[in-house]
N, C-alpha and C. Protein backbone atom coordinates (compact mmCIF):
# COMPACT_ATOMS: atom_id res chain seq x y z
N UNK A 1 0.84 -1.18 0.00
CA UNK A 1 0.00 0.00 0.00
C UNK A 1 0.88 1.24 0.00
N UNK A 2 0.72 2.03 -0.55
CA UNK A 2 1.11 3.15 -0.76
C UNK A 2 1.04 4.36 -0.23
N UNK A 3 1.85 5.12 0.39
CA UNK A 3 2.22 6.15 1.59
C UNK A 3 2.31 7.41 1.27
N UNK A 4 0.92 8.06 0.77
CA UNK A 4 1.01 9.82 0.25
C UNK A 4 1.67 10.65 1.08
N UNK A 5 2.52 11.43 0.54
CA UNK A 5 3.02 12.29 1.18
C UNK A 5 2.69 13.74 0.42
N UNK A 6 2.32 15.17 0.94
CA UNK A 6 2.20 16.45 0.48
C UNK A 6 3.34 17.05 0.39
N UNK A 7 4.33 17.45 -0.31
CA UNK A 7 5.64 18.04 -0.71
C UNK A 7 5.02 19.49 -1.13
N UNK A 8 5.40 20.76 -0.45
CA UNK A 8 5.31 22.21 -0.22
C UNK A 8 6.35 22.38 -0.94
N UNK A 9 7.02 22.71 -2.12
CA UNK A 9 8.11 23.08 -2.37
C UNK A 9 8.30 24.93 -2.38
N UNK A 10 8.53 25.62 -2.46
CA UNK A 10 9.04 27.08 -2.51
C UNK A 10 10.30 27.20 -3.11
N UNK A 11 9.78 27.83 -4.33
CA UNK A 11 11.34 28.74 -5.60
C UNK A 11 10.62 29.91 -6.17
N UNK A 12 11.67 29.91 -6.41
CA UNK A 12 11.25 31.76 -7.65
C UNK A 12 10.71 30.47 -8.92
N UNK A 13 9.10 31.52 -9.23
CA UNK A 13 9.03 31.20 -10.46
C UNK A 13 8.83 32.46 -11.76
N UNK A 14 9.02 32.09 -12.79
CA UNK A 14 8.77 32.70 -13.95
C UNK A 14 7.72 32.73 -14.52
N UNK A 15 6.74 33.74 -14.20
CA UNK A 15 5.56 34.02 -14.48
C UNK A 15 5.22 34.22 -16.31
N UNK A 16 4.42 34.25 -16.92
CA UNK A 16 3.85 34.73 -18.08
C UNK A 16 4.52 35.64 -18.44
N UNK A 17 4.26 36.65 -17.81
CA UNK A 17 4.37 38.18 -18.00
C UNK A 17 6.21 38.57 -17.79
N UNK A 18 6.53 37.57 -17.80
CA UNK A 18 8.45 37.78 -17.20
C UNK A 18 8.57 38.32 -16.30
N UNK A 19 8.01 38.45 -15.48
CA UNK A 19 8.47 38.32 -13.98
C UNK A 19 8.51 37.30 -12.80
N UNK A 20 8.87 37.40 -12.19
CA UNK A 20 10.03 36.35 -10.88
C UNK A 20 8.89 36.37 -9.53
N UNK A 21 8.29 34.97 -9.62
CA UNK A 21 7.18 35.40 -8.15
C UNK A 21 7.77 33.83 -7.69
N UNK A 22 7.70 34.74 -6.13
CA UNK A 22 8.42 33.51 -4.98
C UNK A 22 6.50 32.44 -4.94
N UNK A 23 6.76 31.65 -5.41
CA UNK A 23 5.45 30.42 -5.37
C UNK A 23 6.06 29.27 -4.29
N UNK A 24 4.90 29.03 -3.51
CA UNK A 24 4.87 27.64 -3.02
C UNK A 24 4.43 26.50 -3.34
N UNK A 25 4.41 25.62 -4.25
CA UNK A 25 3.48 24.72 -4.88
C UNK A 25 3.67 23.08 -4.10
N UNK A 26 1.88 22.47 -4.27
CA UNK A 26 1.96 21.11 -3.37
C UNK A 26 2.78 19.92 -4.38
N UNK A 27 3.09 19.27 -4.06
CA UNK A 27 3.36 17.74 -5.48
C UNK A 27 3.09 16.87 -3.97
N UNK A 28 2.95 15.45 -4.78
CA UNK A 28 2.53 14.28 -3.89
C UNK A 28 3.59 13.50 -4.12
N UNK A 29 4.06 12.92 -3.31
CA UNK A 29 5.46 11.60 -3.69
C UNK A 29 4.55 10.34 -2.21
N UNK A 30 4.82 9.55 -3.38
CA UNK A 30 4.98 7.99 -2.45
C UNK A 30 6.04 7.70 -1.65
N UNK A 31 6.14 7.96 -0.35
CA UNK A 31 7.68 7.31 0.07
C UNK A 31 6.72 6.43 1.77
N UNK A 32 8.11 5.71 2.57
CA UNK A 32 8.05 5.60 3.45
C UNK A 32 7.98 6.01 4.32
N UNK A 33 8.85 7.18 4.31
CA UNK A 33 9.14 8.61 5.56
C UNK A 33 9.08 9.62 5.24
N UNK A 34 9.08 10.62 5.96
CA UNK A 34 8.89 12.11 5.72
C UNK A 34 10.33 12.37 5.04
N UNK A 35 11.71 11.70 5.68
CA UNK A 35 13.09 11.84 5.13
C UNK A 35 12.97 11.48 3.61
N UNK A 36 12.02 10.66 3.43
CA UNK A 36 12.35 10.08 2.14
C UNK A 36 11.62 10.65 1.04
N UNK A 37 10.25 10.70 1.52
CA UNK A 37 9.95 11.92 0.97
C UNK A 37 10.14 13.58 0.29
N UNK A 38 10.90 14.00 1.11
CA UNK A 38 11.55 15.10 0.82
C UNK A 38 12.75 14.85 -0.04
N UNK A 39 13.58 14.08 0.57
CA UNK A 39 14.76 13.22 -0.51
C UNK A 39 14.67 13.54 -2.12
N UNK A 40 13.14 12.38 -2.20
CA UNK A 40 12.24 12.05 -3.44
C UNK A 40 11.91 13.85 -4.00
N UNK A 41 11.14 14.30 -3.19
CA UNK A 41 10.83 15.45 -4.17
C UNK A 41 12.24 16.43 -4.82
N UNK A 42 12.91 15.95 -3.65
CA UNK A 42 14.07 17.14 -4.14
C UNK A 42 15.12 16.41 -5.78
N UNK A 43 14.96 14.95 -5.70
CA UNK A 43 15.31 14.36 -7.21
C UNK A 43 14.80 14.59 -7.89
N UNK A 44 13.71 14.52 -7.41
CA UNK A 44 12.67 14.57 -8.57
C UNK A 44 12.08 16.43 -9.49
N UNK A 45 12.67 17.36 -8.59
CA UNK A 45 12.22 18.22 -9.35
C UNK A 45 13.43 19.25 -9.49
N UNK A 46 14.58 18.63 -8.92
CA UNK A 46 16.25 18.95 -9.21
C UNK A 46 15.97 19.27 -11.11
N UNK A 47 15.84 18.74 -11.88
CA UNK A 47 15.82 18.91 -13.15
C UNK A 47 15.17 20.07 -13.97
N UNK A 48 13.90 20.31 -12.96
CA UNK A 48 12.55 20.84 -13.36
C UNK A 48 12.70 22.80 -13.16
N UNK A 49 13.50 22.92 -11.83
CA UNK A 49 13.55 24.01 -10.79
C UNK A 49 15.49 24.78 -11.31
N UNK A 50 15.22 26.11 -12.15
CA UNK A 50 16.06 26.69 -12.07
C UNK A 50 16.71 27.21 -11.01
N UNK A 51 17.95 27.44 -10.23
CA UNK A 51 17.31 28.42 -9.13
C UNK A 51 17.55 27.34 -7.58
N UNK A 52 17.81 28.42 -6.81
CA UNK A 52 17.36 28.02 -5.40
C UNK A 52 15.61 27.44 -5.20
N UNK A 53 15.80 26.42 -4.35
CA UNK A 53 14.36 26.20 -3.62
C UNK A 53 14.48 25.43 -2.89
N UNK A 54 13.61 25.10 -2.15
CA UNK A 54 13.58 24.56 -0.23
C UNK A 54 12.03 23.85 -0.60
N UNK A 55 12.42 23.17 0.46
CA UNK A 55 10.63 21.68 0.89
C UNK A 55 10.08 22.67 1.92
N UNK A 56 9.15 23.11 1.81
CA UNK A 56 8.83 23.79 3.18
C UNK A 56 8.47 23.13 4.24
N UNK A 57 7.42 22.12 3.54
CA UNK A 57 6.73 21.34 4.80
C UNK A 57 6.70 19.96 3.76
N UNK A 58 6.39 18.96 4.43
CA UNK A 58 6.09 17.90 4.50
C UNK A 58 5.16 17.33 5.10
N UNK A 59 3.77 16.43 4.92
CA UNK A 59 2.95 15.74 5.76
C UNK A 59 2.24 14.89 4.89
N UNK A 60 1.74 13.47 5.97
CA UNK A 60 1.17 12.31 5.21
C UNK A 60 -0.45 12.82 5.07
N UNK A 61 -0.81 12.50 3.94
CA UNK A 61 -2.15 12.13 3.66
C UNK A 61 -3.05 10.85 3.96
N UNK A 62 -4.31 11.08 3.75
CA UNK A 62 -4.94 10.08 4.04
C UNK A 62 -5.60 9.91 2.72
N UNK A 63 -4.73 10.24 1.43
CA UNK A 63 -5.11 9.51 0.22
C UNK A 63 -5.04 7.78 -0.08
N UNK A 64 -6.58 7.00 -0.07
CA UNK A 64 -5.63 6.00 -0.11
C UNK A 64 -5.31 4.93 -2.00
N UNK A 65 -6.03 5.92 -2.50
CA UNK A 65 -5.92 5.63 -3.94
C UNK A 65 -5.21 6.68 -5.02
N UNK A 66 -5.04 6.51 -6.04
CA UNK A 66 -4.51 7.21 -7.13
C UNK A 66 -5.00 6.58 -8.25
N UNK A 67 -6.03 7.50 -9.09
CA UNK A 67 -6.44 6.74 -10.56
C UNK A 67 -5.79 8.14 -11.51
N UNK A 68 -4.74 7.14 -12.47
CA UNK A 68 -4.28 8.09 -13.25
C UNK A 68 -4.54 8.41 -14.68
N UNK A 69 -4.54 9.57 -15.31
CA UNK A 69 -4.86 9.87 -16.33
C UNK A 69 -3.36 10.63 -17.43
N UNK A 70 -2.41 10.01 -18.11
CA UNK A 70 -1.87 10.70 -18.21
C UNK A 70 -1.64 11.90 -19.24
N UNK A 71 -3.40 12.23 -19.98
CA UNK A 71 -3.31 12.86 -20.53
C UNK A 71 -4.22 14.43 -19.65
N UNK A 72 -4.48 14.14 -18.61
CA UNK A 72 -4.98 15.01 -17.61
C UNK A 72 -3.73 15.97 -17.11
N UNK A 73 -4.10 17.40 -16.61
CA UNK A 73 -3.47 18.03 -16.19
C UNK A 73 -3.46 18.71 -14.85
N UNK A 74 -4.80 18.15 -14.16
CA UNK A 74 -5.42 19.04 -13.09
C UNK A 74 -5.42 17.72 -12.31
N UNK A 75 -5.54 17.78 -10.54
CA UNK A 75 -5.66 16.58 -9.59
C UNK A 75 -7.10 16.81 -9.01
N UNK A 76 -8.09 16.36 -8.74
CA UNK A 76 -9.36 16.60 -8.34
C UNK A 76 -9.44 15.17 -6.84
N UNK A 77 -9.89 15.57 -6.12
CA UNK A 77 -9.69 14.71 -4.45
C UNK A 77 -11.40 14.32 -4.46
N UNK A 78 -11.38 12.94 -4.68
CA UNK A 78 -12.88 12.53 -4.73
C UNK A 78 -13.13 12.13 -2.97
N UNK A 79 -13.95 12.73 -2.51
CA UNK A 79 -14.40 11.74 -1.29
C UNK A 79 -15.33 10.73 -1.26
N UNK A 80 -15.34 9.75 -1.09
CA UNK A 80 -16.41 8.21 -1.63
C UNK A 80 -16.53 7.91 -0.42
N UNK A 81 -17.96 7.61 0.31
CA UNK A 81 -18.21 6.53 0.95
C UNK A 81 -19.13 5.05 0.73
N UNK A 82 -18.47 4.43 1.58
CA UNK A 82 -18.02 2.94 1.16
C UNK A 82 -19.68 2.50 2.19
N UNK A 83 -21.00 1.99 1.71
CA UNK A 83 -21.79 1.25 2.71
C UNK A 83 -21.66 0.09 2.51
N UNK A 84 -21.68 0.13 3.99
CA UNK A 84 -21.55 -1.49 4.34
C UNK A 84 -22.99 -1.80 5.08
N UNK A 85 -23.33 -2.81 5.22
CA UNK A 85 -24.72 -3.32 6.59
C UNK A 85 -23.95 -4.32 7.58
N UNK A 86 -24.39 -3.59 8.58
CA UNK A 86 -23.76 -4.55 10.10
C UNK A 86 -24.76 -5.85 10.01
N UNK A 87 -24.05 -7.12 9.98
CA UNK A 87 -24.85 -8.38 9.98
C UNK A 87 -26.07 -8.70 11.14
N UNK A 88 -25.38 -7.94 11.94
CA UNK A 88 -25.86 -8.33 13.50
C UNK A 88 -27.37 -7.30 13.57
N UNK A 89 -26.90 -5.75 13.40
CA UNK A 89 -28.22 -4.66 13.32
C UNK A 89 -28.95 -4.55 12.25
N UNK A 90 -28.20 -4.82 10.91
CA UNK A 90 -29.12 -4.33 10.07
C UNK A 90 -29.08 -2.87 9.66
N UNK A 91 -27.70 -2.43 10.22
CA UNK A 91 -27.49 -0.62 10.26
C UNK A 91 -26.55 -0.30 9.29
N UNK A 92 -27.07 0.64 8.48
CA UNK A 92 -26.27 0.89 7.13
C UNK A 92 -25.43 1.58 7.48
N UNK A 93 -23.84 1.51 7.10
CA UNK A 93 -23.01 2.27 8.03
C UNK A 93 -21.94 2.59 6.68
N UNK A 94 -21.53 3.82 6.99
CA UNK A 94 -20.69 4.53 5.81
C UNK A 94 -19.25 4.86 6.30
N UNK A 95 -18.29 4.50 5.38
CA UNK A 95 -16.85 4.44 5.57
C UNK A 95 -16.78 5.13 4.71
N UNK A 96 -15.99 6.23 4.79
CA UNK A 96 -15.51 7.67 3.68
C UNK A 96 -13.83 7.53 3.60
N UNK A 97 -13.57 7.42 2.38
CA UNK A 97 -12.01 7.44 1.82
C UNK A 97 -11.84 8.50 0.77
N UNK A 98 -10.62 9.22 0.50
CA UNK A 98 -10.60 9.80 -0.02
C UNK A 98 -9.31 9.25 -1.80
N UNK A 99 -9.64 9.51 -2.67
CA UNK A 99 -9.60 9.38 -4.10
C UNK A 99 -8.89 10.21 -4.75
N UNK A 100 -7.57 10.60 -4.83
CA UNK A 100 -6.59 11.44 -5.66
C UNK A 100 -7.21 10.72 -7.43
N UNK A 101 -7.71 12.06 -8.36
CA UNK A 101 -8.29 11.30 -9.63
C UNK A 101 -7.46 12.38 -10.39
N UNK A 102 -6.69 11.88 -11.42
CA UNK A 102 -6.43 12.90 -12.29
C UNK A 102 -7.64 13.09 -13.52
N UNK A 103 -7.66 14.54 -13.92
CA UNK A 103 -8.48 14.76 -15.22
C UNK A 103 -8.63 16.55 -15.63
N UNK A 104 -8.98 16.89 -16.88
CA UNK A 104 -9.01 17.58 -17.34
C UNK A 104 -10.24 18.76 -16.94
N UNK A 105 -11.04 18.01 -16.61
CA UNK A 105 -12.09 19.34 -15.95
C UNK A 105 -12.50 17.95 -14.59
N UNK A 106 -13.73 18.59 -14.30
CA UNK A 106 -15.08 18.27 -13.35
C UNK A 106 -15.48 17.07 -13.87
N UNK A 107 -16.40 17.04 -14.77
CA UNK A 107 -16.84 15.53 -15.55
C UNK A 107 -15.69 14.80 -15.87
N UNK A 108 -14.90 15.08 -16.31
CA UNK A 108 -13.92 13.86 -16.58
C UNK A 108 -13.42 13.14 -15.07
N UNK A 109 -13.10 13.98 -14.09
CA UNK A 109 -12.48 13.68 -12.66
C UNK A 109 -14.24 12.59 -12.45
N UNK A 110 -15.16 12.96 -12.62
CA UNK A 110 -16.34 12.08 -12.81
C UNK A 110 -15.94 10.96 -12.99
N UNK A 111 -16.25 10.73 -14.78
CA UNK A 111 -15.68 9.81 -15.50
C UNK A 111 -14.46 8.58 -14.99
N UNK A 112 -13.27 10.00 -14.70
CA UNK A 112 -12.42 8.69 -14.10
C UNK A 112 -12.28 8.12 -13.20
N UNK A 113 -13.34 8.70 -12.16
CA UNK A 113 -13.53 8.22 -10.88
C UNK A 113 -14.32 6.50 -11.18
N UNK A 114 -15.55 6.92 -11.75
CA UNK A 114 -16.10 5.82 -12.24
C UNK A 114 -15.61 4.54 -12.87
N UNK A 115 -14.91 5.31 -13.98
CA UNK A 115 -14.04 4.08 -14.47
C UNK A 115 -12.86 3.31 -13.61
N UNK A 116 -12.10 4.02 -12.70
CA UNK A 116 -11.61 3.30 -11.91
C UNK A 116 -12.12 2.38 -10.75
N UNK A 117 -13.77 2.66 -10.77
CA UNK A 117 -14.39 1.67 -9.89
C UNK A 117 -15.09 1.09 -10.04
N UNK A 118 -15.10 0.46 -11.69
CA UNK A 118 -16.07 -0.01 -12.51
C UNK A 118 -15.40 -1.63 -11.72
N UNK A 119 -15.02 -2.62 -11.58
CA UNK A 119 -14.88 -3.46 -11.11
C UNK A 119 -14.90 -3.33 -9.63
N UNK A 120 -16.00 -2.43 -8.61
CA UNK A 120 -15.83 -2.37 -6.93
C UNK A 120 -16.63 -3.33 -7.00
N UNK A 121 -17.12 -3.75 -6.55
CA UNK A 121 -18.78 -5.22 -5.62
C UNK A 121 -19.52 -4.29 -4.42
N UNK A 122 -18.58 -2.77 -4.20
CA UNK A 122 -19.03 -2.82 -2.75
C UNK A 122 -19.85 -1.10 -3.15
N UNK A 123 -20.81 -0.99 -2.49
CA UNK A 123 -21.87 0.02 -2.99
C UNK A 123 -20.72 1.23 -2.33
N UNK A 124 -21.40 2.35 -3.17
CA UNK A 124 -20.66 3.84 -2.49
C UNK A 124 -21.31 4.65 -3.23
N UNK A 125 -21.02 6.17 -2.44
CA UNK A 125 -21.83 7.23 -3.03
C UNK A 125 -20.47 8.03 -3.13
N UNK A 126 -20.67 9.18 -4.16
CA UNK A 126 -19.38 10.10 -4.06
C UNK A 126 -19.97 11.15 -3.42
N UNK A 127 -19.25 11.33 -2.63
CA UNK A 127 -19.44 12.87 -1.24
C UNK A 127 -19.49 14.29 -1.74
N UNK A 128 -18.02 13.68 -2.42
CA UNK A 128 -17.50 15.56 -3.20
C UNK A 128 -16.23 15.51 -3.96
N UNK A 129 -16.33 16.37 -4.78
CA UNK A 129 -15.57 16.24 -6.02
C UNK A 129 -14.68 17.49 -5.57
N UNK A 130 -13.20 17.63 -5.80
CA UNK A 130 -12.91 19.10 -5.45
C UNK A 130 -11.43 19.10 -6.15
N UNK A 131 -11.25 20.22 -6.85
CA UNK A 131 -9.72 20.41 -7.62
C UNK A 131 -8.79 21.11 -6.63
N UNK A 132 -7.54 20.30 -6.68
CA UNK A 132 -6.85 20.56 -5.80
C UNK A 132 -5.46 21.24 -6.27
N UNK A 133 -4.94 22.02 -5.56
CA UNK A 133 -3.67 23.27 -6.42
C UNK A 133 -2.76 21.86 -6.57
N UNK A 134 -2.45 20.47 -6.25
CA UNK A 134 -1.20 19.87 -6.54
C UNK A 134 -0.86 20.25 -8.11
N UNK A 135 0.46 19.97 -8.02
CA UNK A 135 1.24 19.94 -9.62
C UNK A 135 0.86 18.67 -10.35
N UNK A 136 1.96 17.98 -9.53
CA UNK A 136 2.50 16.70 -10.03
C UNK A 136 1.97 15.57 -8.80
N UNK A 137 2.72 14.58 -9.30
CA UNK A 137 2.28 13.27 -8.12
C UNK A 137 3.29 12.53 -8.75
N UNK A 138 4.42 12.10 -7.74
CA UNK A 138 5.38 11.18 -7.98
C UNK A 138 5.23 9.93 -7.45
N UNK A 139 4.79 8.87 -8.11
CA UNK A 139 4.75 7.17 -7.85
C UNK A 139 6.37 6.92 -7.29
N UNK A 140 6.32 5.66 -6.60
CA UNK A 140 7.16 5.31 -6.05
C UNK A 140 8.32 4.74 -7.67
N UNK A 141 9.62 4.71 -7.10
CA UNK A 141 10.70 3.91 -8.40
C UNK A 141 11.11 2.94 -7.60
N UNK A 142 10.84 1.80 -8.44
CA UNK A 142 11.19 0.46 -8.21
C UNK A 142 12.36 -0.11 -8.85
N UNK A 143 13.57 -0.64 -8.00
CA UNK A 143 14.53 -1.07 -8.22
C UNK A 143 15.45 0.00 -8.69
N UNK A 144 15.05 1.06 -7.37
CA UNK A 144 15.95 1.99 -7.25
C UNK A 144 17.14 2.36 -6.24
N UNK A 145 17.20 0.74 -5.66
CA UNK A 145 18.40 1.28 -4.05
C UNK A 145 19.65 1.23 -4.43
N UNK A 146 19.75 1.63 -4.49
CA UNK A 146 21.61 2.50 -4.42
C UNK A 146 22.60 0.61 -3.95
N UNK A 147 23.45 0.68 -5.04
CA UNK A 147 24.34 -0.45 -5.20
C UNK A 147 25.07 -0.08 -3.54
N UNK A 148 25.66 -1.26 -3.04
CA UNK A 148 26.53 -1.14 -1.71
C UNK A 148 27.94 -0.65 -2.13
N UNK A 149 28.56 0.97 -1.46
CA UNK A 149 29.66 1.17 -2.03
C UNK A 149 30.94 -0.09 -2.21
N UNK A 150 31.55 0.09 -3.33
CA UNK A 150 32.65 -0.29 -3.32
C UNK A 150 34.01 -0.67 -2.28
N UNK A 151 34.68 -1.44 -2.13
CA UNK A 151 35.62 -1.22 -1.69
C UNK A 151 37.03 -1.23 -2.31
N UNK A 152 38.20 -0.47 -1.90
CA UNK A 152 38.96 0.13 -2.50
C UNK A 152 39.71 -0.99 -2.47
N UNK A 153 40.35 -1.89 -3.85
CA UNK A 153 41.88 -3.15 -3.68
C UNK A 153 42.79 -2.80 -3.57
């Protein structure tokens, strides 16, 4: 299972208009730890970021899905709850998770919500649909640990 993390980054950016505005922007990285996390964002957008910039903050989410779109540009945070019926009462009881969906507007974040839960069994209603300032969202890299240094003959 997979461990959202919110990455705050802060740099000068280059606006439209050619000018220089200090921005804070969110990205999401998969890691284990908050160390690793930050680690991760700072590789990951080393390439991207002319310029000085700093992680401001760091904190875990309680995203526990990601349906991706990679021709989407916007992140939209679905809230879904999950009914279940207690065997014993008979009491319809609702479990709410929240849904990182990529897509291009409102209906599509729809759309791909749906389509990613076109194979559930388990009933749900969607709560609320809402676009969220993230950039990016970095998945975890697999079969990425660092070889054991060398030793010198």
């Amino acid at each position: 299972m997979a461990n959202w993390f919110e990455c705050k980054v802060r740099y000068d950016k280059m606006m439209e208009n050619g000018l220089q505005k200090k921005v804070n922007e969110p990205y999401m990285v998969d890691a284990l730890s908050f160390t690793e996390a930050e680690a991760r964002i700072i590789e990951e957008l080393t390439p991207f970021i002319s310029g000085d910039f700093s992680v401001s903050a760091v904190k875990r989410t309680k995203i526990s899905e990601i349906f991706w779109d990679d021709s989407a540009d916007k992140w939209y945070l679905v809230k879904v709850a999950f009914i279940t019926i207690d065997e014993k009462t008979a009491v319809e009881k609702k479990s709410t998770t929240l849904i990182l969906v990529a897509a291009n507007d409102f209906k599509g974040a729809l759309d791909n919500f749906m389509e990613g839960m076109k194979g559930t069994m388990a009933d749900f209603e969607v709560v609320s649909i809402a676009e969220t300032p993230i950039m990016d969202v970095y998945k975890v890299k697999l079969g990425t640990t660092k070889p054991a240094e060398q030793t010198a003959e």
